[in-house]
Protein backbone atom coordinates (compact mmCIF):
# COMPACT_ATOMS: atom_id res chain seq x y z
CA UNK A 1 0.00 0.00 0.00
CA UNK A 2 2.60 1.95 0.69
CA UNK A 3 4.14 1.86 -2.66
CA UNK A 4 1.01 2.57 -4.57
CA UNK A 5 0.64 5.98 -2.40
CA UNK A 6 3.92 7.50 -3.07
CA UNK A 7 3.04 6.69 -7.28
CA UNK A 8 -0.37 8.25 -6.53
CA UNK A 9 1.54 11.48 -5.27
CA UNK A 10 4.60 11.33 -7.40
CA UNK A 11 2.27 11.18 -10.92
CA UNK A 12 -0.06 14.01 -9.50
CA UNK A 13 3.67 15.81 -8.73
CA UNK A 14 5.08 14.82 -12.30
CA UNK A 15 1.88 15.70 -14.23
CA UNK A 16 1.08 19.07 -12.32
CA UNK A 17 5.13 19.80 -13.12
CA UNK A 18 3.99 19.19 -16.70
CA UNK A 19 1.28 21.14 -17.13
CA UNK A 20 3.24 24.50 -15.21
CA UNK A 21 5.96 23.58 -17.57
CA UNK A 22 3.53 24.10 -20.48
CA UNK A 23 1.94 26.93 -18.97
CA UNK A 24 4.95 29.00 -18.40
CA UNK A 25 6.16 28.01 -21.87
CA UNK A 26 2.97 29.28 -23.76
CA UNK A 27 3.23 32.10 -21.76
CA UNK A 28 6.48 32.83 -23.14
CA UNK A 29 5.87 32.03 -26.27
CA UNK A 30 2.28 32.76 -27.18
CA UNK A 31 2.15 36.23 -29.70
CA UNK A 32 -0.71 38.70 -28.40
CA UNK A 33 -2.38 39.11 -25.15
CA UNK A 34 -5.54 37.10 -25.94
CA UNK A 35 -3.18 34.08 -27.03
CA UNK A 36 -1.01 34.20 -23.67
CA UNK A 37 -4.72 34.32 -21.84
CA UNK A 38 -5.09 30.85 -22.33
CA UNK A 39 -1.65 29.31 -20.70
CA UNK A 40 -1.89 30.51 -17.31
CA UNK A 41 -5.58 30.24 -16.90
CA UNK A 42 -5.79 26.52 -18.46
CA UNK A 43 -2.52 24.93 -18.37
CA UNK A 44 -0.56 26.42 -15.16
CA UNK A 45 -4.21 26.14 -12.95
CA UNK A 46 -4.54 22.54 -13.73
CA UNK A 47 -0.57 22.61 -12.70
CA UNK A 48 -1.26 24.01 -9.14
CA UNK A 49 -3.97 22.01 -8.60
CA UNK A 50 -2.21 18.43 -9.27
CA UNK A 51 0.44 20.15 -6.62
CA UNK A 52 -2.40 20.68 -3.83
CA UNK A 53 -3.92 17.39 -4.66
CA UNK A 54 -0.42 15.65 -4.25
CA UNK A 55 -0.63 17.94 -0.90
CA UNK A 56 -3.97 16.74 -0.11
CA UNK A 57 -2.99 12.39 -0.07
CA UNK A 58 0.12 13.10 1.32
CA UNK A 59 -1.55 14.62 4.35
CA UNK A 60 -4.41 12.09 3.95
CA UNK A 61 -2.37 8.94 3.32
CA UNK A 62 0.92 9.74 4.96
CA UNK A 63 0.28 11.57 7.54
CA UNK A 64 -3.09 10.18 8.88
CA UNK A 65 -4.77 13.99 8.74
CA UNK A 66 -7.62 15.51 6.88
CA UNK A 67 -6.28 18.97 5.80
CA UNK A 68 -8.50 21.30 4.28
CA UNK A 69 -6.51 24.10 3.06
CA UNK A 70 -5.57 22.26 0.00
CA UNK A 71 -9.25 21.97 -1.21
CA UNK A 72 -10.11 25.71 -0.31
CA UNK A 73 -6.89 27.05 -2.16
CA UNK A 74 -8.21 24.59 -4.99
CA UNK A 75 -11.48 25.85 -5.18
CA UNK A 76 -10.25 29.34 -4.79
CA UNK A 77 -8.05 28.97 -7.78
CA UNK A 78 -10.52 27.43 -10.24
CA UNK A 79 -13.07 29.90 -9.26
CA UNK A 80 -10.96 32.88 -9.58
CA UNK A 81 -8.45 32.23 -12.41
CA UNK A 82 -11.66 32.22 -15.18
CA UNK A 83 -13.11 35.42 -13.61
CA UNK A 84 -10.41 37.03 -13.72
CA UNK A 85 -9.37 36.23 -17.85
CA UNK A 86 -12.47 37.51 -18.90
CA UNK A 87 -11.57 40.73 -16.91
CA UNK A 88 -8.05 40.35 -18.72
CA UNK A 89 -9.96 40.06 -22.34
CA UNK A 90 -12.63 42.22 -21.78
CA UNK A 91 -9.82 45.43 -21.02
CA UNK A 92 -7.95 43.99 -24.37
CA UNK A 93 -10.87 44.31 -26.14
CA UNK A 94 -12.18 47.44 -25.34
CA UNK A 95 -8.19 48.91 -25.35
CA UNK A 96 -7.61 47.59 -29.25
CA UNK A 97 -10.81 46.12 -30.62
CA UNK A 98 -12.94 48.16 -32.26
CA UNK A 99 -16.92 47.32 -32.08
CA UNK A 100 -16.91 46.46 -36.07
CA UNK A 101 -14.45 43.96 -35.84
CA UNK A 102 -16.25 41.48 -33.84
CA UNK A 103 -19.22 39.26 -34.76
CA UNK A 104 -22.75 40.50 -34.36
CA UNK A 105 -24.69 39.03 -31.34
CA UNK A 106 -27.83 37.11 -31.78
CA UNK A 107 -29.74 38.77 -28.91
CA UNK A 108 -30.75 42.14 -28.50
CA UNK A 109 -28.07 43.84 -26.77
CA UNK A 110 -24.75 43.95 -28.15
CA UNK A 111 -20.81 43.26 -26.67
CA UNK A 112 -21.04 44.72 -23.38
CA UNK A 113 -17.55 46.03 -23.63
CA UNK A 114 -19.19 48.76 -25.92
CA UNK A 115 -22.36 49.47 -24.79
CA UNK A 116 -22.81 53.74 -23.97
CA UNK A 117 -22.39 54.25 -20.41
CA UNK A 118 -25.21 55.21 -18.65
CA UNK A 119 -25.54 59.41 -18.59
CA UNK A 120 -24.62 60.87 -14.46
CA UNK A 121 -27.90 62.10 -13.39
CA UNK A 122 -27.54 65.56 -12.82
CA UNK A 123 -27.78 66.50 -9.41
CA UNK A 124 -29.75 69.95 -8.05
């Protein structure tokens, strides 16, 4: 049993060193902003979190203790990291995209990036 544990953590290790690897190389590599969104939002988050799952059996298998801190840092990270690359390629877009170059919407309303502001209601 204890073999299979320290494979369980060691491939979580080697495949979360993997994807960072990849991550940090697209990163690098990638040519515009929207391009290098994708690395460290897909790639280097699924890298952390093999890391705090490793974390997580270790402490589970090894050292006989439940620890939480891994799973809230987990679920912090994979709620956070897509919030904030939409915030990351909404600013790109409104900074160099202009509203003709993009598709039309099939609703209504259009990109919300370039809907008018709402007029300041003058105050007496």
């Amino acid at each position: 049993m204890e073999i299979l544990t320290e494979v369980a953590i060691s491939a979580f290790l080697v495949i979360s060193g993997v994807f960072g690897l990849v991550g940090s190389f697209g990163l690098v590599k990638l040519k515009d902003t929207m391009q290098r969104l994708h690395a460290p939002t897909k790639a280097t988050t699924l890298g952390v979190g093999g890391v705090l799952i490793a974390s997580m059996l270790y402490f589970l298998l090894v050292k006989d203790k439940l620890s939480f801190h891994e799973l809230l840092i987990t679920l912090f990270l994979f709620l956070t990291a897509p919030i904030t690359a939409n915030f990351i390629a909404k600013a790109y877009m409104s900074a160099n995209i202009r509203e003709a170059d993009v598709p039309t919407t099939q609703g209504e309303k259009g990109w919300a990036i370039y809907d008018d502001p709402p007029e300041p209601a003058e105050q007496d």
